[in-house]
N, C-alpha and C. Protein backbone atom coordinates (compact mmCIF):
# COMPACT_ATOMS: atom_id res chain seq x y z
N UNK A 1 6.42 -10.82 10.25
CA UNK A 1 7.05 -10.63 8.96
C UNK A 1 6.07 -10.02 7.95
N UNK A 2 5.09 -10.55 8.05
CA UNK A 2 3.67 -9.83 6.95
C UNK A 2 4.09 -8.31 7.52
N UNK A 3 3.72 -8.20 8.24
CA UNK A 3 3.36 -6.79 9.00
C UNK A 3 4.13 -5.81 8.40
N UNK A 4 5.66 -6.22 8.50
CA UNK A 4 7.13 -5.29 7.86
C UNK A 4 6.47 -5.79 5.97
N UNK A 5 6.12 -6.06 5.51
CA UNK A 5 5.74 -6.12 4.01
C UNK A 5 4.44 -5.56 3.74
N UNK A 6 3.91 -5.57 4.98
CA UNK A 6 2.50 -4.99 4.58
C UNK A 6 3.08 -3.17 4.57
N UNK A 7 3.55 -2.73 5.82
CA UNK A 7 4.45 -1.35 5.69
C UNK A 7 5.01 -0.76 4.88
N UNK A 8 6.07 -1.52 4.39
CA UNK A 8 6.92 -1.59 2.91
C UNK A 8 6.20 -0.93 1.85
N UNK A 9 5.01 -2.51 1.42
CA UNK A 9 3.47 -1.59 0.54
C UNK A 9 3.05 -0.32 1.01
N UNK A 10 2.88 -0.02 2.00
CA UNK A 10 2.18 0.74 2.44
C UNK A 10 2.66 2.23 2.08
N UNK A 11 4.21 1.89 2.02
CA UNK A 11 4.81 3.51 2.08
C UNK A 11 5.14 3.79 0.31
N UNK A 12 5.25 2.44 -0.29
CA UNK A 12 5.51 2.78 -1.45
C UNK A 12 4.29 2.84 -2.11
N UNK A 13 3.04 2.54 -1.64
CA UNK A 13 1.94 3.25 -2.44
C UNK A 13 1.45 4.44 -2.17
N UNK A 14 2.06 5.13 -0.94
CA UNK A 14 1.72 6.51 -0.73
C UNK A 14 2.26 7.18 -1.41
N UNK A 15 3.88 7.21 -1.68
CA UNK A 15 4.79 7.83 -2.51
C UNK A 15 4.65 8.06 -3.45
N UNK A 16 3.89 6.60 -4.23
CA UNK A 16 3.74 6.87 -5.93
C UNK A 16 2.41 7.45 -6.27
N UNK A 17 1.47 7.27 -5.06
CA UNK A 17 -0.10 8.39 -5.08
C UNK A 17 0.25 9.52 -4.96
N UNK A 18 1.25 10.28 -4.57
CA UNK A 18 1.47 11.54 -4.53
C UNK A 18 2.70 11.80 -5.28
N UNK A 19 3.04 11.26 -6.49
CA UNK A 19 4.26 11.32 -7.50
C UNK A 19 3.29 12.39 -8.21
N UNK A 20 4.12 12.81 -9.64
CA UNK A 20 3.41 13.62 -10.56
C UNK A 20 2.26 12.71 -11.22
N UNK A 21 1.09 13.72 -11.29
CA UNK A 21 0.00 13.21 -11.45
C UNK A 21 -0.81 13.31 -12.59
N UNK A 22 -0.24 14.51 -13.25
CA UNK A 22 -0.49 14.97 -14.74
C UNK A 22 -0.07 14.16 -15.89
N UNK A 23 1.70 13.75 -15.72
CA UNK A 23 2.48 13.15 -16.33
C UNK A 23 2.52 11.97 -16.80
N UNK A 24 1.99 11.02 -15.42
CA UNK A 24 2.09 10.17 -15.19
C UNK A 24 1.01 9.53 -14.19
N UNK A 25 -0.09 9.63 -14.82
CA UNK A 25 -1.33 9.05 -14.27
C UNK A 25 -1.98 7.39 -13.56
N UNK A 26 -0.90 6.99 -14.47
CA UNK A 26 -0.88 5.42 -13.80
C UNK A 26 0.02 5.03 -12.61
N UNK A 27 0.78 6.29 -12.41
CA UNK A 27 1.86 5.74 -11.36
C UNK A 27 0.86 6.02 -9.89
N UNK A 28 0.07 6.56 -10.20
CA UNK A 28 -0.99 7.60 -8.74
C UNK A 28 -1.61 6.14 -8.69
N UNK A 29 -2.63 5.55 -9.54
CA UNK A 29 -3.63 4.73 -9.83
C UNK A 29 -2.68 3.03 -9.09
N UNK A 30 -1.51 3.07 -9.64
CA UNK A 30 -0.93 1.96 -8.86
C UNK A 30 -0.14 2.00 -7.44
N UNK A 31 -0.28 3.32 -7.19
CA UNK A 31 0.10 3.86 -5.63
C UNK A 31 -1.57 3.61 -4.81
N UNK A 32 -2.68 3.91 -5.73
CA UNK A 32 -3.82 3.45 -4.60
C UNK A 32 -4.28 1.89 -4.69
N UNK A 33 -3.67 1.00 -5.57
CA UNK A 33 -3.74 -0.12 -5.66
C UNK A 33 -2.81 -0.63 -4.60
N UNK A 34 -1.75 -0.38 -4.49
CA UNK A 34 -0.73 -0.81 -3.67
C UNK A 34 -1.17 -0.64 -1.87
N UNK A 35 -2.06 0.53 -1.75
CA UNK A 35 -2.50 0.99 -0.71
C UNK A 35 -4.13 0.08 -0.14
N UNK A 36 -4.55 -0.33 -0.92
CA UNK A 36 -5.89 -0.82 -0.89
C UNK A 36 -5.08 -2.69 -0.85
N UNK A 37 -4.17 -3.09 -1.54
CA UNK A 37 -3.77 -4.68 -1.13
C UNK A 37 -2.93 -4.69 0.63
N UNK A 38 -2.72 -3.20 1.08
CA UNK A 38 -2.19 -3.18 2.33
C UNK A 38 -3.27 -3.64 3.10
N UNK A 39 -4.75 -2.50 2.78
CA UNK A 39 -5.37 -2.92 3.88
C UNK A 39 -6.28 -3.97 3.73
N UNK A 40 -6.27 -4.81 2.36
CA UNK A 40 -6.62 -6.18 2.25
C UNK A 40 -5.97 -6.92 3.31
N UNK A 41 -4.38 -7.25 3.08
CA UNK A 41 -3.88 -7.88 3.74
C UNK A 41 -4.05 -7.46 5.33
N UNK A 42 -3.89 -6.35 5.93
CA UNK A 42 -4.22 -6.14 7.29
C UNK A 42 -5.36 -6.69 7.91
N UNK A 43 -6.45 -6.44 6.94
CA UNK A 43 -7.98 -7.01 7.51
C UNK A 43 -8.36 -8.44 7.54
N UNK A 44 -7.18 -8.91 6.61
CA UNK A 44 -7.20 -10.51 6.65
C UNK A 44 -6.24 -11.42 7.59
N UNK A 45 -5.83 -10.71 8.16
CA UNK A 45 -4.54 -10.48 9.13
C UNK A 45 -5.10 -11.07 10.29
N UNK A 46 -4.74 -12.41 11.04
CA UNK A 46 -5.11 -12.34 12.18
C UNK A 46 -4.53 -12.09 13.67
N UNK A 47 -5.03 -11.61 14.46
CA UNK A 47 -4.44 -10.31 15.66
C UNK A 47 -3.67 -11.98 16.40
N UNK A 48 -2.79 -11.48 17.09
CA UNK A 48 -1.81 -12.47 17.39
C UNK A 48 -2.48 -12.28 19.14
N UNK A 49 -2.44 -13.65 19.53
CA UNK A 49 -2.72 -13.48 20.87
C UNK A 49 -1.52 -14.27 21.71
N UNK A 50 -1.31 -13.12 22.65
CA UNK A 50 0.18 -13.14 23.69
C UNK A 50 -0.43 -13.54 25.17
């Protein structure tokens, strides 16, 4: 379940890092925030053993 929310983040901080960037400078800045708590959470993530 993390995993599908960590994704989720993941795509909506790419989107808003590559929104208009002139205009709207904080929307980029909270698209690489959104991208950097993904790979927080991934690295804190522990690997599932099957």
């Amino acid at each position: 379940m993390m995993r599908f929310f960590a994704a989720f983040l993941l795509i909506g901080g790419i989107s808003l890092a590559g929104s208009d960037g002139p205009l709207f400078p904080w929307l980029n800045l909270f698209g690489v925030g959104l991208i950097w708590t993904v790979a927080l959470i991934l690295r804190r993530m522990p690997l599932e053993e099957n």
